[in-house]
PDB file of N, CA and C in Angstrom:
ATOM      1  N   UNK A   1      90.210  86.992  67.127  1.00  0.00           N
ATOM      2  CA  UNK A   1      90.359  86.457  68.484  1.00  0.00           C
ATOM      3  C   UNK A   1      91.798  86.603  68.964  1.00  0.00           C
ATOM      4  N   UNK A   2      92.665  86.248  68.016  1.00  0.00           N
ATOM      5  CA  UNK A   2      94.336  86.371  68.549  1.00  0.00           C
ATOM      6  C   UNK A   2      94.521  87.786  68.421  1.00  0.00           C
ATOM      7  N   UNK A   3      94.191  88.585  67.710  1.00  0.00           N
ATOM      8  CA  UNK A   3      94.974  90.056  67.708  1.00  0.00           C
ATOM      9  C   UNK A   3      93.682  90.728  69.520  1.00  0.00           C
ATOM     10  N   UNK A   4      92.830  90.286  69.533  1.00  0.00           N
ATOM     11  CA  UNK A   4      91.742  91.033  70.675  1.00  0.00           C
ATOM     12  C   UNK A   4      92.888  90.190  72.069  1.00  0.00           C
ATOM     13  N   UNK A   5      93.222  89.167  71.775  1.00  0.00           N
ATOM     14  CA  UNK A   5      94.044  88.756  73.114  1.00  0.00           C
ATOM     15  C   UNK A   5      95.638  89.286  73.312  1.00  0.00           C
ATOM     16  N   UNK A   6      96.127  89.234  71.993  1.00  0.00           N
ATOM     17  CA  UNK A   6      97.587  89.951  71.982  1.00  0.00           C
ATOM     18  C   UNK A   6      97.145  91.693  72.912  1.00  0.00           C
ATOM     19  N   UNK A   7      96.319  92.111  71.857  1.00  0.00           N
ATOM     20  CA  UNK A   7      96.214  93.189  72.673  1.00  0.00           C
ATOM     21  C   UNK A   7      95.963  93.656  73.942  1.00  0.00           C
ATOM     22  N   UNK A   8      95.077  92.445  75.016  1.00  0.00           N
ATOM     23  CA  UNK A   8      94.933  92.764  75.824  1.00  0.00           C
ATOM     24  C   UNK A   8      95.965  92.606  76.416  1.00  0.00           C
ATOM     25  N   UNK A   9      97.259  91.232  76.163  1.00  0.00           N
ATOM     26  CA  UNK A   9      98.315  91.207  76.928  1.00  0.00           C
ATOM     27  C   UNK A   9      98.913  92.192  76.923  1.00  0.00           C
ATOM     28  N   UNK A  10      99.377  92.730  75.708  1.00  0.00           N
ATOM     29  CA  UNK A  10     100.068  93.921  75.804  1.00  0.00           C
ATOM     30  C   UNK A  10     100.010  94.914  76.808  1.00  0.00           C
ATOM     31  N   UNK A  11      98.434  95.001  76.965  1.00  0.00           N
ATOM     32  CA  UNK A  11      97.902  96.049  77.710  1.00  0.00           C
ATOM     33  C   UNK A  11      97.949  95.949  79.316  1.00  0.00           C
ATOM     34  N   UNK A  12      98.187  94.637  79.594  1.00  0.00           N
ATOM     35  CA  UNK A  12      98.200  93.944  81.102  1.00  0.00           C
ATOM     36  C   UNK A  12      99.994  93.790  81.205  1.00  0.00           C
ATOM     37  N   UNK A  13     100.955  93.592  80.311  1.00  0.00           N
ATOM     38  CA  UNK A  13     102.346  93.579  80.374  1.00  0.00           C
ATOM     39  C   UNK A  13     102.744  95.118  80.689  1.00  0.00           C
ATOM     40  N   UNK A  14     102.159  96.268  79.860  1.00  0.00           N
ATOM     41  CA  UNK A  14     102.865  97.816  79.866  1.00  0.00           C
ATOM     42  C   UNK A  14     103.081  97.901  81.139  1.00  0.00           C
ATOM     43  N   UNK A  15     102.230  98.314  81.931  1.00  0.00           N
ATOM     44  CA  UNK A  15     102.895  99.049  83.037  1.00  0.00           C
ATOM     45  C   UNK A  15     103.478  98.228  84.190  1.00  0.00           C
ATOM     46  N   UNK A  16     103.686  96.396  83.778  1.00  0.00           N
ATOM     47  CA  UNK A  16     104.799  96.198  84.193  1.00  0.00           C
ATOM     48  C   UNK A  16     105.842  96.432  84.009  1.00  0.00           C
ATOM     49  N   UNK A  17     106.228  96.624  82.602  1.00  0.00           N
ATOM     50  CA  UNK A  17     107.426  96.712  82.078  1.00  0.00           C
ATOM     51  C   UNK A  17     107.691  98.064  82.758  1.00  0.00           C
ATOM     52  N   UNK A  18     107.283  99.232  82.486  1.00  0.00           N
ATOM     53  CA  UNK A  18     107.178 100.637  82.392  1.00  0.00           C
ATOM     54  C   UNK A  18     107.514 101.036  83.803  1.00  0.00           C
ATOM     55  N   UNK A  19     107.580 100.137  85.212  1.00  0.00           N
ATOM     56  CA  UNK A  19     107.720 100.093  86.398  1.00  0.00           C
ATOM     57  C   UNK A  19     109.183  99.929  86.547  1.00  0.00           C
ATOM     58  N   UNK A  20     109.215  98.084  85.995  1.00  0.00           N
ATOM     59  CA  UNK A  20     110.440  97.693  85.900  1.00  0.00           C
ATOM     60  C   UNK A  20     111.522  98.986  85.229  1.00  0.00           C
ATOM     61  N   UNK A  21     111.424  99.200  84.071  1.00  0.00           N
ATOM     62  CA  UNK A  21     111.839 100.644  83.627  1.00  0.00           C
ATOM     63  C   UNK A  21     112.564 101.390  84.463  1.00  0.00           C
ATOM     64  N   UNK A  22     111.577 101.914  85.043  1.00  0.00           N
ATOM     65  CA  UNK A  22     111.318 103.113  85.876  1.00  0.00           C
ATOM     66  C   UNK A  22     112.429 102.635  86.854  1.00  0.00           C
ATOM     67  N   UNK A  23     112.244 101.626  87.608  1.00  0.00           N
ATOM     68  CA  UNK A  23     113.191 101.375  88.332  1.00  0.00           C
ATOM     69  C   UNK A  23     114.493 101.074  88.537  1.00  0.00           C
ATOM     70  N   UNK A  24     114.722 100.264  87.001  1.00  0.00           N
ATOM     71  CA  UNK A  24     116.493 100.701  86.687  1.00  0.00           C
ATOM     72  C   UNK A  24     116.484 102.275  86.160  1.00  0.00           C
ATOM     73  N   UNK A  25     116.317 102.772  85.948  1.00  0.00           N
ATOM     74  CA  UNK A  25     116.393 104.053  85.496  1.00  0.00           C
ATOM     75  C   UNK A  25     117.119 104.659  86.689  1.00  0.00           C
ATOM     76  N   UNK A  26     115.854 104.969  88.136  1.00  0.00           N
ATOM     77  CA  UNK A  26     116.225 105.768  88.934  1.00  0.00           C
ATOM     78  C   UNK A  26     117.340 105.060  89.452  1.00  0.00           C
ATOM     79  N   UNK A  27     117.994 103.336  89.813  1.00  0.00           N
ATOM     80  CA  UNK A  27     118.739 103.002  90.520  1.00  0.00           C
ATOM     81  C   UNK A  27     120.237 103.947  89.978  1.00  0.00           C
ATOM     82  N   UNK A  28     120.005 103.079  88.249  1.00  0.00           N
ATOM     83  CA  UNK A  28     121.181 103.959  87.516  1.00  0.00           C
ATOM     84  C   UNK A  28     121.664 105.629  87.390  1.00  0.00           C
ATOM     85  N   UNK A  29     120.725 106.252  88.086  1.00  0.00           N
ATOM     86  CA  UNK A  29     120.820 107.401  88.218  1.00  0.00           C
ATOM     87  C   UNK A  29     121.350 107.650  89.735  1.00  0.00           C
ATOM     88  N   UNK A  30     120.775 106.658  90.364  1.00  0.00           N
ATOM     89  CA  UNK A  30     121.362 106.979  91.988  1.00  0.00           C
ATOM     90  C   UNK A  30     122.916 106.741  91.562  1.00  0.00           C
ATOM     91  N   UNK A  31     123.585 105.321  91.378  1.00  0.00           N
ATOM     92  CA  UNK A  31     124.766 105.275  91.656  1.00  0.00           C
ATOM     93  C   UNK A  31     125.685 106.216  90.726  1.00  0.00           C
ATOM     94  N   UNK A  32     124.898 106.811  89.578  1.00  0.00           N
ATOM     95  CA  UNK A  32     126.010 107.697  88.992  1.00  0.00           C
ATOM     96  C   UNK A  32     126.081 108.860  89.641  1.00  0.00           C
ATOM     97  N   UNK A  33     124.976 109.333  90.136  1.00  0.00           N
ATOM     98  CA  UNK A  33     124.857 110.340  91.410  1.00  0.00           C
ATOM     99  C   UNK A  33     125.906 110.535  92.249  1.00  0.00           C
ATOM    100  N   UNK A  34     125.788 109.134  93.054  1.00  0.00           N
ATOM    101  CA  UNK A  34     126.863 108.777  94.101  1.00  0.00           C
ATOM    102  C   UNK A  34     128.144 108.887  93.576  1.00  0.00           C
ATOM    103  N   UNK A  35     128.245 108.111  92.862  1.00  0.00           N
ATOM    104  CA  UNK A  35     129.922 108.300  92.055  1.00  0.00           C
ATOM    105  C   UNK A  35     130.231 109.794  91.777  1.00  0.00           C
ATOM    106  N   UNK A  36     128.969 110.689  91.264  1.00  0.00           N
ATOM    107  CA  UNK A  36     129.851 111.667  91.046  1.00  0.00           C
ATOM    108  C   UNK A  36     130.333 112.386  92.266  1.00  0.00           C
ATOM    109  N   UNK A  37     128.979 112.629  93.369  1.00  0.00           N
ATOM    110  CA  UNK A  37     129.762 113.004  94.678  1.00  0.00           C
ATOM    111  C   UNK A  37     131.086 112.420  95.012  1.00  0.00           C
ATOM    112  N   UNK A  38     131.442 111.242  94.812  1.00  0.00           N
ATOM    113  CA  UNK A  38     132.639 110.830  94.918  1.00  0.00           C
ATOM    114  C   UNK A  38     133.550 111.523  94.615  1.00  0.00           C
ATOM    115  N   UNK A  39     133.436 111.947  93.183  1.00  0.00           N
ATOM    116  CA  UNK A  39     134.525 112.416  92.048  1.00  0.00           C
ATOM    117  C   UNK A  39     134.580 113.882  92.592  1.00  0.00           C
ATOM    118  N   UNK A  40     133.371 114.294  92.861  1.00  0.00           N
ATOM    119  CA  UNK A  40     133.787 115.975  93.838  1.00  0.00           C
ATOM    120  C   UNK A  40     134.465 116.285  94.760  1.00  0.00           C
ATOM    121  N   UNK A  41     134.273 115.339  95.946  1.00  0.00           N
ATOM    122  CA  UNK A  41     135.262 115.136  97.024  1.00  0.00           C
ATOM    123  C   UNK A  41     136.591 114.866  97.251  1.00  0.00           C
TER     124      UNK A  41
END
């Protein structure tokens, strides 16, 4: 009963996390982006 419910949380948590993720990812990629245009100019 506990491992059939762990698992389903797991399964209902992933692609929150995996969003959240996703979304510092691209932010951290924008501002190093930006900075580097900076550093070109």
């Amino acid at each position: 009963m506990l491992d059939g419910f762990g698992l389903i949380a797991f399964a209902s948590l992933f692609p929150i996390i995996s969003v959240l993720a996703y979304a510092q990812v691209t932010s951290f990629l924008a501002s190093s982006s930006l900075s580097g245009d900076d550093d070109e100019i």
